[in-house]
PDB file of N, CA and C in Angstrom:
ATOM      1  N   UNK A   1     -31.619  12.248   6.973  1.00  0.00           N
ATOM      2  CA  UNK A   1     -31.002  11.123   6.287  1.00  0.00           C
ATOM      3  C   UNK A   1     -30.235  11.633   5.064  1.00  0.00           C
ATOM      4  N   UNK A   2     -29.285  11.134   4.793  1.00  0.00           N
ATOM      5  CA  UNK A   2     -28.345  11.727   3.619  1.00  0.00           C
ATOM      6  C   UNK A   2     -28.756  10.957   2.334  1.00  0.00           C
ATOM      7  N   UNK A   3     -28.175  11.155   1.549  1.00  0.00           N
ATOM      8  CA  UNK A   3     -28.995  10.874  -0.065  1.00  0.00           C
ATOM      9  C   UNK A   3     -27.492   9.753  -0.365  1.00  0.00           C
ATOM     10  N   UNK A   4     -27.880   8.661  -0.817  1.00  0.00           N
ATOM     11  CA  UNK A   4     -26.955   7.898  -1.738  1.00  0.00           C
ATOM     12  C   UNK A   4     -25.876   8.848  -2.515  1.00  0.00           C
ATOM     13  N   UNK A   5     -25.726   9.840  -3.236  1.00  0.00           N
ATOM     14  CA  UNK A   5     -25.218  10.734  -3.950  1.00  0.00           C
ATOM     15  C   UNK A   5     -24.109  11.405  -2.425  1.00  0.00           C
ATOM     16  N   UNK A   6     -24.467  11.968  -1.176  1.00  0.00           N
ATOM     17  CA  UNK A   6     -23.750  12.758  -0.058  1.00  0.00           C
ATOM     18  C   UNK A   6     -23.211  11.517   0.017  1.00  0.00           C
ATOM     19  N   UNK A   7     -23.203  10.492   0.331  1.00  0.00           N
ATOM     20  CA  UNK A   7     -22.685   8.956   1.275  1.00  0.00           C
ATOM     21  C   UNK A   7     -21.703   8.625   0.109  1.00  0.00           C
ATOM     22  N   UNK A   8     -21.897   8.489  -1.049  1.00  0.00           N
ATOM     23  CA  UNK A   8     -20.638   8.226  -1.966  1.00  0.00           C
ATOM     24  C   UNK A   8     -19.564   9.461  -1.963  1.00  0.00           C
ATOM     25  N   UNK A   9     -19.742  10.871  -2.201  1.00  0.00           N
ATOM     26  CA  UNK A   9     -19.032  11.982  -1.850  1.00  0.00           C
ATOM     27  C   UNK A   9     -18.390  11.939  -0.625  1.00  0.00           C
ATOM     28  N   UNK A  10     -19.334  11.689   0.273  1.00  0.00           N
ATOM     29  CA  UNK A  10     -18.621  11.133   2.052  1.00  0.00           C
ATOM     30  C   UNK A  10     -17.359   9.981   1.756  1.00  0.00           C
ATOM     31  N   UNK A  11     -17.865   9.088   1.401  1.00  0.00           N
ATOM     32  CA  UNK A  11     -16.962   7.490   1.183  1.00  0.00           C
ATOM     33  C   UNK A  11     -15.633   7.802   0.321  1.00  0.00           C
ATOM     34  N   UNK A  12     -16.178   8.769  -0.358  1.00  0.00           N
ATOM     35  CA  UNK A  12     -14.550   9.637  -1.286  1.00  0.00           C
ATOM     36  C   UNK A  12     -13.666  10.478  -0.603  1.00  0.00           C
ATOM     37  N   UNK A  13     -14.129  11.450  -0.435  1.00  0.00           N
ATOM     38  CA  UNK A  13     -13.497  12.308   1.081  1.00  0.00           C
ATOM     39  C   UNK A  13     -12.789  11.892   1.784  1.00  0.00           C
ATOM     40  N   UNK A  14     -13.465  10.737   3.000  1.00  0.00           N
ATOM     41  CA  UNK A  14     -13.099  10.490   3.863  1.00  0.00           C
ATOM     42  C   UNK A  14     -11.761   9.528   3.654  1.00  0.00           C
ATOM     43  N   UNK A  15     -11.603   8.554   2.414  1.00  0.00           N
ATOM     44  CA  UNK A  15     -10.927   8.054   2.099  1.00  0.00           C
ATOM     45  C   UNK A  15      -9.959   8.426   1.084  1.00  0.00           C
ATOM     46  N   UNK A  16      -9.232   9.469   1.181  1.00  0.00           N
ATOM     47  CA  UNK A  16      -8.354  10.003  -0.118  1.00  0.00           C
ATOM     48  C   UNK A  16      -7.226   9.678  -0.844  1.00  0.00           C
ATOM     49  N   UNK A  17      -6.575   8.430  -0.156  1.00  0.00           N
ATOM     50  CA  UNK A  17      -5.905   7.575  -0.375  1.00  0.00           C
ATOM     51  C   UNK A  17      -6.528   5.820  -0.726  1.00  0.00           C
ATOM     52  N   UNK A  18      -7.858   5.904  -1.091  1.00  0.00           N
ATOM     53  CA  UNK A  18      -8.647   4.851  -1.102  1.00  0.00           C
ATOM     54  C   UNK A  18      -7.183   4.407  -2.228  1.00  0.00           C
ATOM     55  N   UNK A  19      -7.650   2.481  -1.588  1.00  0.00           N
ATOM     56  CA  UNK A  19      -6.400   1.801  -2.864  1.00  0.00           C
ATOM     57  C   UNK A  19      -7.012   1.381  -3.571  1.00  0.00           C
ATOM     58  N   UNK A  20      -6.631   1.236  -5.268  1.00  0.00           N
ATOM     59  CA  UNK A  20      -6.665   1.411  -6.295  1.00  0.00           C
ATOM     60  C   UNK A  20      -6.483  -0.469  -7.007  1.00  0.00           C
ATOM     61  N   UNK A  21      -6.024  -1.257  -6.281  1.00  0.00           N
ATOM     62  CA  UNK A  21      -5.605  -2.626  -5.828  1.00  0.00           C
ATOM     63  C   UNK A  21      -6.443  -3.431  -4.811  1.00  0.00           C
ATOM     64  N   UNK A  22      -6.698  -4.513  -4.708  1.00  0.00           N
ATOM     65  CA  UNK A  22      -6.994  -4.808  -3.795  1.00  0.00           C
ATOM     66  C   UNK A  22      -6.157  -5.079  -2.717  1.00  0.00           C
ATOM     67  N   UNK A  23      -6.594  -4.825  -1.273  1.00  0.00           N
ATOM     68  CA  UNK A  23      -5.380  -5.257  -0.034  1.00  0.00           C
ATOM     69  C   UNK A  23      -5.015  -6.547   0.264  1.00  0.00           C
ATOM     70  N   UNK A  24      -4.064  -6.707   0.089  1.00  0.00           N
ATOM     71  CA  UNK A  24      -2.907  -8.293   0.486  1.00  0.00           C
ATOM     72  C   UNK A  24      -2.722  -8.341   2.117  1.00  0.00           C
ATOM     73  N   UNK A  25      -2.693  -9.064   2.795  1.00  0.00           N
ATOM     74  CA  UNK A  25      -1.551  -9.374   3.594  1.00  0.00           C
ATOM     75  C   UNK A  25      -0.787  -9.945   3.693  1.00  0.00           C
ATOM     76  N   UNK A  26       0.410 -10.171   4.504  1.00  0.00           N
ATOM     77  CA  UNK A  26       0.867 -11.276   4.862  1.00  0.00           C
ATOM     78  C   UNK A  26       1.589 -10.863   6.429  1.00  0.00           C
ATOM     79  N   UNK A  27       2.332 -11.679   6.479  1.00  0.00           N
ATOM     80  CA  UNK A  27       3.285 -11.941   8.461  1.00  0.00           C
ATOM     81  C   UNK A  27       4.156 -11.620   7.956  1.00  0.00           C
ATOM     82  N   UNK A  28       4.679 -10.740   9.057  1.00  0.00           N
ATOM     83  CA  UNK A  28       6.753 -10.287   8.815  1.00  0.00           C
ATOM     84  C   UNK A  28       6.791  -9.375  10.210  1.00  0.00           C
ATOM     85  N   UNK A  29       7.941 -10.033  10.894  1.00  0.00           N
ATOM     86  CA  UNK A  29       8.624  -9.437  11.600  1.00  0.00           C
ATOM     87  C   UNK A  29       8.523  -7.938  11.870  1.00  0.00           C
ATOM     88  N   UNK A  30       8.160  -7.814  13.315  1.00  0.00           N
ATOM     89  CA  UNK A  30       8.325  -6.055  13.545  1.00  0.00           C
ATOM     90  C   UNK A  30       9.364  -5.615  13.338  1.00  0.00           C
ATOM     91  N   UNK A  31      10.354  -6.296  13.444  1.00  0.00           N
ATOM     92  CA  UNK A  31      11.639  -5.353  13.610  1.00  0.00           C
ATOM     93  C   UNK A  31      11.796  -5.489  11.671  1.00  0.00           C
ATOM     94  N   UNK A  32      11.807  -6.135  10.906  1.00  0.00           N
ATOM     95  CA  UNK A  32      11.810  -6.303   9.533  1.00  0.00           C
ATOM     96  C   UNK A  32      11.148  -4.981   8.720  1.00  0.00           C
ATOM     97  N   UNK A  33      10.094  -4.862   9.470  1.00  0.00           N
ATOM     98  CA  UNK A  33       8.958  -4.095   8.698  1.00  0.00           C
ATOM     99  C   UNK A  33       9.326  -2.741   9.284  1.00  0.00           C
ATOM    100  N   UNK A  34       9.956  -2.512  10.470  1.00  0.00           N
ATOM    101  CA  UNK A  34       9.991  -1.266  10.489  1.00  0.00           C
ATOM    102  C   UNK A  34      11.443  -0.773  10.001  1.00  0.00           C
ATOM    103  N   UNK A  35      12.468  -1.320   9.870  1.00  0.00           N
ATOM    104  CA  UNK A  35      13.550  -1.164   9.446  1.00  0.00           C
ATOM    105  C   UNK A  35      13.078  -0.585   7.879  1.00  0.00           C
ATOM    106  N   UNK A  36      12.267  -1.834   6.980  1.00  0.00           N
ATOM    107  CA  UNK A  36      11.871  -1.213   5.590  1.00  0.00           C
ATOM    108  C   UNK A  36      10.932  -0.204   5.430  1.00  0.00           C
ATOM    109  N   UNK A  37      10.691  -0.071   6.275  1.00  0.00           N
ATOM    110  CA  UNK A  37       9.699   1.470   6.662  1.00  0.00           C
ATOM    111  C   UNK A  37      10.544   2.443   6.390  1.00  0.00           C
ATOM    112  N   UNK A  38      11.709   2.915   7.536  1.00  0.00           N
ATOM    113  CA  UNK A  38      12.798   3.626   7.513  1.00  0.00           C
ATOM    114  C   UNK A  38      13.139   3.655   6.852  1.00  0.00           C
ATOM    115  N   UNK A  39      13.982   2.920   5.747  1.00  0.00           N
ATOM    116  CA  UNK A  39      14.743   2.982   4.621  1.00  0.00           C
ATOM    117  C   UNK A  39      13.959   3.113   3.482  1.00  0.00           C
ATOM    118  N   UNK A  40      12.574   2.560   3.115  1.00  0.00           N
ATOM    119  CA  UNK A  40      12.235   3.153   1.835  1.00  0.00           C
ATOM    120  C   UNK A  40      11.774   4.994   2.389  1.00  0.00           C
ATOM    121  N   UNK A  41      11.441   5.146   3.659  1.00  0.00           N
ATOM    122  CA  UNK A  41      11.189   6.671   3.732  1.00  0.00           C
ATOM    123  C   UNK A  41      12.017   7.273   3.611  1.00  0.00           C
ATOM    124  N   UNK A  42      13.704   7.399   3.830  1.00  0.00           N
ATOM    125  CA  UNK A  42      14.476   7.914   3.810  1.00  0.00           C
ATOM    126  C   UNK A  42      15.072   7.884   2.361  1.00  0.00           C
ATOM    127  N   UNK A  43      14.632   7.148   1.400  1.00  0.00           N
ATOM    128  CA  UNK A  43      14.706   6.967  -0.390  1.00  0.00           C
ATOM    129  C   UNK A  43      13.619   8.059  -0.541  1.00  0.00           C
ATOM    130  N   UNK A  44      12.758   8.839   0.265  1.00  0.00           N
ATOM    131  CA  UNK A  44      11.277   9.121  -0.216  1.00  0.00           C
ATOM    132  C   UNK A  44      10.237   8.293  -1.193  1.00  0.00           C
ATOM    133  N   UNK A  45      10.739   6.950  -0.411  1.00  0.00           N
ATOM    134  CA  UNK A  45       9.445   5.624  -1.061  1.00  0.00           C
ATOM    135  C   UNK A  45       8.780   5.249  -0.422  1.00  0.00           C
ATOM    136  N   UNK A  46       7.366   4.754  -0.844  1.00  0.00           N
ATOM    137  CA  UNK A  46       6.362   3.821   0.202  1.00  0.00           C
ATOM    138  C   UNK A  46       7.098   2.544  -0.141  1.00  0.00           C
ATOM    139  N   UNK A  47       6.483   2.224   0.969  1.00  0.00           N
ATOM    140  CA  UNK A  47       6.835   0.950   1.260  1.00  0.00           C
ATOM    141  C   UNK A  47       6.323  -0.357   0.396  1.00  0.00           C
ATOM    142  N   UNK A  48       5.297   0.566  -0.045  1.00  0.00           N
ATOM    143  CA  UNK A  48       4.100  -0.367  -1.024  1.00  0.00           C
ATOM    144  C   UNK A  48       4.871  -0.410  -2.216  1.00  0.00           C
ATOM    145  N   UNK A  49       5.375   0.705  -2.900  1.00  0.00           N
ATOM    146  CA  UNK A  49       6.614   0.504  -3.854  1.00  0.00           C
ATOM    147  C   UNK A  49       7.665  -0.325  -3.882  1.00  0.00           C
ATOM    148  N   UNK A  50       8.373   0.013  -2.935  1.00  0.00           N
ATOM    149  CA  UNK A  50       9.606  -1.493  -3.017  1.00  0.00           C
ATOM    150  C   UNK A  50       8.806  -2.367  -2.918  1.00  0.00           C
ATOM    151  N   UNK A  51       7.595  -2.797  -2.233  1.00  0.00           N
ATOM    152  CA  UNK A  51       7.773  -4.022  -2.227  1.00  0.00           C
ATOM    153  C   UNK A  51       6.668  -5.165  -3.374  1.00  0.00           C
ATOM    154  N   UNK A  52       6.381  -3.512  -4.663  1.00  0.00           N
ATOM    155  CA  UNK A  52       5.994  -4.002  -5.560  1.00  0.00           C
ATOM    156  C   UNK A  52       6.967  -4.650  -6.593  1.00  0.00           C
ATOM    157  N   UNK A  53       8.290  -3.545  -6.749  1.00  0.00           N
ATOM    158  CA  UNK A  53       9.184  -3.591  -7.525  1.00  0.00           C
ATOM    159  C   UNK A  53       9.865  -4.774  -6.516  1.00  0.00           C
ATOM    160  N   UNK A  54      10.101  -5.482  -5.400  1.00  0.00           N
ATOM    161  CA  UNK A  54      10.778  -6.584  -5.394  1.00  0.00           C
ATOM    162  C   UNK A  54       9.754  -7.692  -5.911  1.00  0.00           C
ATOM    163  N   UNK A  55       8.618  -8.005  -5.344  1.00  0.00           N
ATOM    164  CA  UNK A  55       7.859  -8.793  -6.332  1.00  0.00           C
ATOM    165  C   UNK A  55       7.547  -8.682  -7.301  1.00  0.00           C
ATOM    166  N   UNK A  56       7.629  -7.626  -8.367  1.00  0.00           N
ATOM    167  CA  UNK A  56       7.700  -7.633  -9.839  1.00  0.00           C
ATOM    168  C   UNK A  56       9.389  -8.480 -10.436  1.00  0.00           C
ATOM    169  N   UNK A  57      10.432  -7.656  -9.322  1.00  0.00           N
ATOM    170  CA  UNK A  57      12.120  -8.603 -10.084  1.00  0.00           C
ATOM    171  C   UNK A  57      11.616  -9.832  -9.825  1.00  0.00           C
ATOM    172  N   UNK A  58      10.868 -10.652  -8.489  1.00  0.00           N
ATOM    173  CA  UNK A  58      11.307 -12.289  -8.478  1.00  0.00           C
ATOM    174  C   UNK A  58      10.297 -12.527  -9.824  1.00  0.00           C
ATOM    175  N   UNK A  59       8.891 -11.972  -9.977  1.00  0.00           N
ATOM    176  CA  UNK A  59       8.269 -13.112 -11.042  1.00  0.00           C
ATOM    177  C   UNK A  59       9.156 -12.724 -12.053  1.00  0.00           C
ATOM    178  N   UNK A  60       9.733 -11.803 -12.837  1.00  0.00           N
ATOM    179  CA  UNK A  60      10.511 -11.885 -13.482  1.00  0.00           C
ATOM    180  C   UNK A  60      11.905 -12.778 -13.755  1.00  0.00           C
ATOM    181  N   UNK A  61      12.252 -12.988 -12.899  1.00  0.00           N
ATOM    182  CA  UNK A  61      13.506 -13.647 -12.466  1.00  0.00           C
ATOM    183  C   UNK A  61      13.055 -14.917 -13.081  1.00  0.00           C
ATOM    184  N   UNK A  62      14.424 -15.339 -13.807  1.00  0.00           N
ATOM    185  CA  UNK A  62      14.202 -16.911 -14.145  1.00  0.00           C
ATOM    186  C   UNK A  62      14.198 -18.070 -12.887  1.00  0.00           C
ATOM    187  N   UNK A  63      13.831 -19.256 -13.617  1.00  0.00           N
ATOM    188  CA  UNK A  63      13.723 -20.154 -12.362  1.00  0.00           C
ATOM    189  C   UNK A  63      15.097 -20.965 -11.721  1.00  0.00           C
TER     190      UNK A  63
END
């Protein structure tokens, strides 16, 4: 049996990109999502980036 202490070291490891945020979803189009796939990879961006910085411009954005 592994010790509480190995199982948290395990749970770190295994996850090295663990997010830092909690996970959202929402619905969007395959062909949508993979197009912005392509194009923020080809910027060398995640995808999670643009589509922080577009929802950071709208709450910003006046009404």
């Amino acid at each position: 049996m592994y010790t509480p202490q190995v199982m948290d070291l395990w749970h770190h490891w295994s996850m090295p990109n663990q997010p830092k945020t909690p996970h959202k979803s929402f619905r969007i189009p395959p062909e949508l999502y993979s197009a912005a796939q392509a194009k923020a990879a080809r910027q060398g961006r995640t995808l999670t980036d643009v589509v922080k910085e577009l929802l950071q411009s709208y709450v910003d954005s006046t009404d």
